[in-house]
C-alpha atoms as a PDB file:
ATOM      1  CA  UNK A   1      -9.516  25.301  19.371  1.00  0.00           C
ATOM      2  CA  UNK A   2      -7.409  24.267  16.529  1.00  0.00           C
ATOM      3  CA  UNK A   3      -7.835  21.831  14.295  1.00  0.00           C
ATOM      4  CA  UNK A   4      -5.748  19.516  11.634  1.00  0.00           C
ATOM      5  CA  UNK A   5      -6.511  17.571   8.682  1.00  0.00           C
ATOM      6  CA  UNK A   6      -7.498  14.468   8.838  1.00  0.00           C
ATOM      7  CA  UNK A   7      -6.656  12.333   5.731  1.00  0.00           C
ATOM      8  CA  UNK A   8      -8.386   8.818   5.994  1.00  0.00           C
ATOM      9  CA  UNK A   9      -6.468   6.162   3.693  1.00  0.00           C
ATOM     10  CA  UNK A  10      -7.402   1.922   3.468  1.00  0.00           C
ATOM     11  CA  UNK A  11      -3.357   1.677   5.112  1.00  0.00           C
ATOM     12  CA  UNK A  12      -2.381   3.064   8.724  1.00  0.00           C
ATOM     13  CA  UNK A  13       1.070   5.088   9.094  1.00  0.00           C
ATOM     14  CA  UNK A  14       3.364   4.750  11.732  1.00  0.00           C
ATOM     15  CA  UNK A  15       6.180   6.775  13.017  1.00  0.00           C
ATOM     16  CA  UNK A  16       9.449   7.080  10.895  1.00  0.00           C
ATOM     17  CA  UNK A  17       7.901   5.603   8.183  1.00  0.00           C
ATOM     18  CA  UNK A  18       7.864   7.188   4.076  1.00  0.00           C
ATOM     19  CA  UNK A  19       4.676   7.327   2.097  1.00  0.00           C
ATOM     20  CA  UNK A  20       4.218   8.092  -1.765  1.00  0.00           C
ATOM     21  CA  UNK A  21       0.729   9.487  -2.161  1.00  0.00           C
ATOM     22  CA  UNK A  22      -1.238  10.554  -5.484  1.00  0.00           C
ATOM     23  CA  UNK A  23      -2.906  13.866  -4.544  1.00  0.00           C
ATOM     24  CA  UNK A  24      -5.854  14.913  -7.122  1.00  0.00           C
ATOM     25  CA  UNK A  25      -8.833  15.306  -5.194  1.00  0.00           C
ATOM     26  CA  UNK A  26      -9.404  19.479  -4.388  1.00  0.00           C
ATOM     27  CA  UNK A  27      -9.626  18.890  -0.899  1.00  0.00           C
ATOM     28  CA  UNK A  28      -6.392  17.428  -0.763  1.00  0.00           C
ATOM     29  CA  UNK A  29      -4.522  19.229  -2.669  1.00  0.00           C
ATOM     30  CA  UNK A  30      -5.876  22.200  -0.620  1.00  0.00           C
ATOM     31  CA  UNK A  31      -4.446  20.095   2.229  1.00  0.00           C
ATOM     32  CA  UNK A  32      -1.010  20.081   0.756  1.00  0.00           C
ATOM     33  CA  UNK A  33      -0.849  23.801  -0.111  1.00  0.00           C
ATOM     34  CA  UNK A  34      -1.427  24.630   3.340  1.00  0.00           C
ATOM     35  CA  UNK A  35       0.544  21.938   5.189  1.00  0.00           C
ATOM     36  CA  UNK A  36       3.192  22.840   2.682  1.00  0.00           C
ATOM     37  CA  UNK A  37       2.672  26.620   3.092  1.00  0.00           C
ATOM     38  CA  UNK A  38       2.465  27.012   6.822  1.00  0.00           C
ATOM     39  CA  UNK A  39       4.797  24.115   7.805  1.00  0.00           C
ATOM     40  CA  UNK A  40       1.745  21.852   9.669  1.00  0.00           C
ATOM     41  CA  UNK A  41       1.074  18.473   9.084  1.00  0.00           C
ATOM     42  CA  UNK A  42      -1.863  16.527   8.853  1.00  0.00           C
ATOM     43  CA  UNK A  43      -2.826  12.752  10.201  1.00  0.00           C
ATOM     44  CA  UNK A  44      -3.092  10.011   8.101  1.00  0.00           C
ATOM     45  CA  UNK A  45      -5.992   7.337   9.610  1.00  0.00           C
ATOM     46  CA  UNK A  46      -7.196   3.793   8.406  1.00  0.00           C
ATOM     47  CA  UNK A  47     -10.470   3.968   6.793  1.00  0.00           C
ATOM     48  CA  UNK A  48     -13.300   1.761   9.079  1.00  0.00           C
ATOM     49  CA  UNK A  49     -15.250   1.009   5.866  1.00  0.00           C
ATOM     50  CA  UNK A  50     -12.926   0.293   3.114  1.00  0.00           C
ATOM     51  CA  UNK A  51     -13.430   4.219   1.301  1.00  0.00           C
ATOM     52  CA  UNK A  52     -14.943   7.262   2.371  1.00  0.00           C
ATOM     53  CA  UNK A  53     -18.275   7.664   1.276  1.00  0.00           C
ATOM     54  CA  UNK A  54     -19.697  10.207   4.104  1.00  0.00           C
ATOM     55  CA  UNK A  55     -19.634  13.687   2.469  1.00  0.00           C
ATOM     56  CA  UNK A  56     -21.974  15.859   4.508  1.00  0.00           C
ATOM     57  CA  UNK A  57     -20.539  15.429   7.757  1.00  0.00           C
ATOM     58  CA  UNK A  58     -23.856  14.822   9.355  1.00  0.00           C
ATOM     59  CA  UNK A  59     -23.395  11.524  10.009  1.00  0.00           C
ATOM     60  CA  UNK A  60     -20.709   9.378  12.001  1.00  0.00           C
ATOM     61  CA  UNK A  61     -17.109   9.139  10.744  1.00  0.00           C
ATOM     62  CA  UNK A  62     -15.528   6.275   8.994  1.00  0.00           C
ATOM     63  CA  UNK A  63     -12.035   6.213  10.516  1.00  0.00           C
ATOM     64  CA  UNK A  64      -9.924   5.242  13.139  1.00  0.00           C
ATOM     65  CA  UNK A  65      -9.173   7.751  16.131  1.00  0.00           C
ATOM     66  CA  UNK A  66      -5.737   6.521  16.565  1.00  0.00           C
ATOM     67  CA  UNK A  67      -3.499   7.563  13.525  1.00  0.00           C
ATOM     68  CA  UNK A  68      -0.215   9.369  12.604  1.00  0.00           C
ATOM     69  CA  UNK A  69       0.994  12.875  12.346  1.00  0.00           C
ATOM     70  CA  UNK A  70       3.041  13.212   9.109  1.00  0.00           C
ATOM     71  CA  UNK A  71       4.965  15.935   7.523  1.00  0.00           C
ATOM     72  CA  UNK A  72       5.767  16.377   3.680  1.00  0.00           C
ATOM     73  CA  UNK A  73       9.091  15.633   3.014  1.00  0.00           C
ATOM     74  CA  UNK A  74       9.101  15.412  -0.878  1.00  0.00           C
ATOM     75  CA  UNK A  75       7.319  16.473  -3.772  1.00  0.00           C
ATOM     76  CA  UNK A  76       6.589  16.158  -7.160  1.00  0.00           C
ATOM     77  CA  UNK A  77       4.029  16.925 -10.263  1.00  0.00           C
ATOM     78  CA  UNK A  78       3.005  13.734 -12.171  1.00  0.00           C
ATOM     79  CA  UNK A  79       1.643  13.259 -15.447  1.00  0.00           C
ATOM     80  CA  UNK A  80      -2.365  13.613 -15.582  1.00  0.00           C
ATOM     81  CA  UNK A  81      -2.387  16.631 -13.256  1.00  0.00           C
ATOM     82  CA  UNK A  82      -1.356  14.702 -10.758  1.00  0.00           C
ATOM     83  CA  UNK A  83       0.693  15.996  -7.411  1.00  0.00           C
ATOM     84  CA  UNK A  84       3.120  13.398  -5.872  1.00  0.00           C
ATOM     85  CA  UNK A  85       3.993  13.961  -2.368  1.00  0.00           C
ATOM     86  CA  UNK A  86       6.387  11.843   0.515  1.00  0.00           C
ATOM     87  CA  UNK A  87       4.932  12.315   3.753  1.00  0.00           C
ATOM     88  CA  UNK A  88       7.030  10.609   6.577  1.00  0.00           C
ATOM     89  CA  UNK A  89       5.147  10.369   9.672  1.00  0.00           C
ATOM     90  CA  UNK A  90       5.921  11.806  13.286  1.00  0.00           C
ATOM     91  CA  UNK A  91       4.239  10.594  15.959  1.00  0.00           C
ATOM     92  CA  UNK A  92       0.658   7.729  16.993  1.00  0.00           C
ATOM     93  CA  UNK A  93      -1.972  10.783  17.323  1.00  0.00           C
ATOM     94  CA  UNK A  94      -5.453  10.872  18.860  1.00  0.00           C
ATOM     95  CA  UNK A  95      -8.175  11.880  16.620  1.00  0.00           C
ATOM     96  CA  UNK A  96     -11.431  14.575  18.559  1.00  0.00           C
ATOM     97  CA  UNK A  97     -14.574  14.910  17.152  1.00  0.00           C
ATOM     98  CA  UNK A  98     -14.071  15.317  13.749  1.00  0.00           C
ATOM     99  CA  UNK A  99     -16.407  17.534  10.703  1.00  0.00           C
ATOM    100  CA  UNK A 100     -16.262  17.973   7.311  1.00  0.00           C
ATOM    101  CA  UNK A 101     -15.377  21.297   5.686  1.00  0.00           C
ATOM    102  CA  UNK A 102     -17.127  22.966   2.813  1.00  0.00           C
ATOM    103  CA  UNK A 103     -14.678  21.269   0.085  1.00  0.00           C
ATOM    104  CA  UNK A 104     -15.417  17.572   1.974  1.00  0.00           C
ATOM    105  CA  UNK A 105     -11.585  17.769   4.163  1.00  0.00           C
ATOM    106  CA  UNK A 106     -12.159  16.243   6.830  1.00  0.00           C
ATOM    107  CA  UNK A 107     -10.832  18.476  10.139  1.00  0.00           C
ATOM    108  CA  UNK A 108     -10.554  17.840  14.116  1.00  0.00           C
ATOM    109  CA  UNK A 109      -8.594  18.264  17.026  1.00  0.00           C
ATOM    110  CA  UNK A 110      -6.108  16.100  17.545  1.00  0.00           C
ATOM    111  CA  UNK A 111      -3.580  15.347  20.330  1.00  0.00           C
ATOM    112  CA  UNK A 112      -0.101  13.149  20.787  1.00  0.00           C
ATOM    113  CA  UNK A 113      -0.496   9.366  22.223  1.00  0.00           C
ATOM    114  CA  UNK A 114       0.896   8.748  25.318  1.00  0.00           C
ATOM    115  CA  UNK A 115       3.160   6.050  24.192  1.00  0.00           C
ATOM    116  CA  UNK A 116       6.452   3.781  26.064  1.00  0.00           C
ATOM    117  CA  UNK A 117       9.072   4.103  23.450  1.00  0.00           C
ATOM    118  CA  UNK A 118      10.963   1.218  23.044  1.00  0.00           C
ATOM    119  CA  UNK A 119      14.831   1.149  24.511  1.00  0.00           C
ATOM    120  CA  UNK A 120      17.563   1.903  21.890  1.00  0.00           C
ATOM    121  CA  UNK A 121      19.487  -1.203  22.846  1.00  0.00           C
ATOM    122  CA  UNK A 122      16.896  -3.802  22.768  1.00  0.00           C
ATOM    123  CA  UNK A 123      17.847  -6.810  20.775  1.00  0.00           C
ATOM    124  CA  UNK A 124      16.555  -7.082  17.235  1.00  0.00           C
ATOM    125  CA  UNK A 125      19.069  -8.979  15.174  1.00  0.00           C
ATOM    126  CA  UNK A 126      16.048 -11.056  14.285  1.00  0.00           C
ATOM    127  CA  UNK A 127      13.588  -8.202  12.849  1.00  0.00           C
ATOM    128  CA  UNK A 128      16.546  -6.812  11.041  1.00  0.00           C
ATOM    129  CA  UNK A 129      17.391  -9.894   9.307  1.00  0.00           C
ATOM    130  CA  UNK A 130      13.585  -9.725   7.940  1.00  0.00           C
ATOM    131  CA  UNK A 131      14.179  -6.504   7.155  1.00  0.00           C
ATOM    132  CA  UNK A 132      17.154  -6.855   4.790  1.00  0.00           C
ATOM    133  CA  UNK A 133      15.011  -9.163   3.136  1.00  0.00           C
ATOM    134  CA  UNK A 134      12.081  -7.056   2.361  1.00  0.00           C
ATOM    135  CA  UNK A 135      14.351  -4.382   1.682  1.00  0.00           C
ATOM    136  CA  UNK A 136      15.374  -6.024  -1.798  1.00  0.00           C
ATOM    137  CA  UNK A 137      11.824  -6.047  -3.414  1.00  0.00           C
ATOM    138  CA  UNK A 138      11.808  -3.455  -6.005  1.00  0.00           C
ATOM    139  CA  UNK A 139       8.923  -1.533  -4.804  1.00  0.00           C
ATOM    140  CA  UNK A 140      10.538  -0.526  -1.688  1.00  0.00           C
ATOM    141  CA  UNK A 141      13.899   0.022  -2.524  1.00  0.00           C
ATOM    142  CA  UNK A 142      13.527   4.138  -2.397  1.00  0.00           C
ATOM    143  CA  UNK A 143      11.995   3.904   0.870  1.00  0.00           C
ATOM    144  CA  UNK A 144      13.880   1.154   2.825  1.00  0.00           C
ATOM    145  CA  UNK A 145      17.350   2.330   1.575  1.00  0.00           C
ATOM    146  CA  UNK A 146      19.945  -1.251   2.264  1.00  0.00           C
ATOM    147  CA  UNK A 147      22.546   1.152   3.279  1.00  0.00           C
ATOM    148  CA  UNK A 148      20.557   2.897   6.146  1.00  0.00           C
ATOM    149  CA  UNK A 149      19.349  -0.824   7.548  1.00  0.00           C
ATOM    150  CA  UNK A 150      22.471  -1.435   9.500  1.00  0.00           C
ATOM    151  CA  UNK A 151      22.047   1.776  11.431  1.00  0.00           C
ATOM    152  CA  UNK A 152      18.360   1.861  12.128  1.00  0.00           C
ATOM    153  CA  UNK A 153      18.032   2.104  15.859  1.00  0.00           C
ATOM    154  CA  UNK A 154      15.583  -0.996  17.100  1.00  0.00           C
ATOM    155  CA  UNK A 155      12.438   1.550  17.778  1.00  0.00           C
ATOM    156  CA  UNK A 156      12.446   2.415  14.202  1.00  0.00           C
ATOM    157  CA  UNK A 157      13.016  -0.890  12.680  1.00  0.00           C
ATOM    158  CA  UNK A 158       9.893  -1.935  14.496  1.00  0.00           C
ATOM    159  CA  UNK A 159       7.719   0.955  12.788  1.00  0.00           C
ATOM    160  CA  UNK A 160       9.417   0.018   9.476  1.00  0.00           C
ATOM    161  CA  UNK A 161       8.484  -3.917   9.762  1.00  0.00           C
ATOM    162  CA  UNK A 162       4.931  -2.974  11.178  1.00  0.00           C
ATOM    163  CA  UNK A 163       4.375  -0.173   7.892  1.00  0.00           C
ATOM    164  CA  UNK A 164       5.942  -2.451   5.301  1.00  0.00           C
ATOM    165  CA  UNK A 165       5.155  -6.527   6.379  1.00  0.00           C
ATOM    166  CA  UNK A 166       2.859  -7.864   4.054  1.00  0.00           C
ATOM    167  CA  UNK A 167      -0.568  -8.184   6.174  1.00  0.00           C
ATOM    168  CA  UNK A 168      -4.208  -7.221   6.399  1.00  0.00           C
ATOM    169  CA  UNK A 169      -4.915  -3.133   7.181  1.00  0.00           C
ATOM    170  CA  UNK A 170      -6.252  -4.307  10.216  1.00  0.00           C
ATOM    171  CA  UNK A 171      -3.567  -6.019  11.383  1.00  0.00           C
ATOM    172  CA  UNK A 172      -1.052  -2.986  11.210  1.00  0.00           C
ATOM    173  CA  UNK A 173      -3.922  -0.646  12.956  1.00  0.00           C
ATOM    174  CA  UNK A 174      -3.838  -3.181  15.950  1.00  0.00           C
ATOM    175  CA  UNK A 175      -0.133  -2.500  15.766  1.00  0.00           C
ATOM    176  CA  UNK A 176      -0.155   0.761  15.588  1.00  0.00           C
ATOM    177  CA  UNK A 177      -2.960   0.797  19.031  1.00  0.00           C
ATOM    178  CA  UNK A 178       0.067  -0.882  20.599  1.00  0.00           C
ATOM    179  CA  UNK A 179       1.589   2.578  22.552  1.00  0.00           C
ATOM    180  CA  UNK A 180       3.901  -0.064  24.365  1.00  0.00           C
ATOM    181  CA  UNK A 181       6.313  -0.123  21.978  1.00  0.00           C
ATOM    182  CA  UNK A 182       7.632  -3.281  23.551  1.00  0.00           C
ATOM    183  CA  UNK A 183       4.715  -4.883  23.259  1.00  0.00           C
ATOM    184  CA  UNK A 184       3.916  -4.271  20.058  1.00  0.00           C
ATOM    185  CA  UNK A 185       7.511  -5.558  19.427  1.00  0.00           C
ATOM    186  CA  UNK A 186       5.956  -8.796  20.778  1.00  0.00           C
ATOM    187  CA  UNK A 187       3.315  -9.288  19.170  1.00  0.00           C
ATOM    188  CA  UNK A 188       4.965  -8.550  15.752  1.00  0.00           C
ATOM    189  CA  UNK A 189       7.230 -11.310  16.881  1.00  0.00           C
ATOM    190  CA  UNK A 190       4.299 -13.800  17.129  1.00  0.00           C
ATOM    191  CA  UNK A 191       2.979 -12.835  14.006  1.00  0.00           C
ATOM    192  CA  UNK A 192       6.349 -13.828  12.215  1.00  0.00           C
ATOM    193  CA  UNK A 193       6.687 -16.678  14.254  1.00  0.00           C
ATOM    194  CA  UNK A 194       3.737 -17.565  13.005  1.00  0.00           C
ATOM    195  CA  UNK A 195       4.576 -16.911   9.327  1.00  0.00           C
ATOM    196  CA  UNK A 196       7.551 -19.161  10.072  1.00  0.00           C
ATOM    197  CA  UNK A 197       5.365 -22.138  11.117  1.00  0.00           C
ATOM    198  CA  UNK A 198       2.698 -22.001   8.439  1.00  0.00           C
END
């Protein structure tokens, strides 16, 4: 059986979506070297209890089962010893029984979500409209790239608005557990709707 890293953050990933992470823990930046070395990935989770605090692997785990598959896709060394990675994720991935390694990486076997993509010609004038507009805040402007908006096909201008929409972890993880693509498309719709009203 094979198994992948499992790297438990307090934010979910989703599909088509860039990350910058801070890598200084050894663990993780054993993670890198080998994801970077062999050409693997590794799946980012949402954290159940806010950090990880279970080091011995004896007792339960203290993520999600559902997260994302991501790849490296840039790098970087930062001041303060430091390594700076871009990880862009790949697909919604089920998380097995997971255990700790000796170094405190957390490993399991992991396996693809069934999911119902949603069509490249659904209607979302509407969610890319939003989109323009969160595209201008400073903090985002490397990853959500004004130029590229126009030509983002509706399934990933969903994943986008789910990743970067300002609300609660949990609310993105119950977006993410949405592997009808059109209905999480609906239920993002109610939640700005709802934005709209308050």
């Amino acid at each position: 059986m094979s198994y992948t890293p499992i790297f438990p953050l307090s934010q979910p990933l989703f599909p088509g979506c860039r990350l910058p992470l801070r890598i200084f823990e050894p663990r993780y930046v054993r993670m890198v070297s080998e994801s970077s070395r062999e050409g693997s990935g590794f799946v980012i989770t949402l954290l159940n209890e806010g950090q990880e605090v279970i080091r011995s692997g004896t007792g339960p785990t203290r993520f999600h089962d559902l997260g994302c598959l991501c790849h490296i896709v840039d790098f970087e060394s930062l001041s303060g010893g430091l390594l700076g990675i871009t990880v862009e994720g790949t697909r919604e991935t089920w998380i097995g029984q997971a255990h700790q390694e000796e170094d405190g990486l957390w490993c399991a076997p992991v396996h693809p979500a069934e999911v119902i993509p949603l069509p490249d010609d659904e209607p979302v004038d509407d969610l890319r409209a939003v989109m323009e507009e969160l595209a201008r805040h400073p903090l985002l402007d490397n990853l959500l790239p004004p130029q590229e908006l126009e030509s983002t096909p509706p399934p990933a201008l969903l994943n986008q608005l789910c990743c970067w929409l300002p609300m609660t972890e949990v609310q993105k993880q119950s977006l993410l557990t949405e592997l009808d693509h059109s209905q999480r498309l609906s239920v993002l719709r109610q939640m700005l709707d709802e934005w709209m009203r308050a």
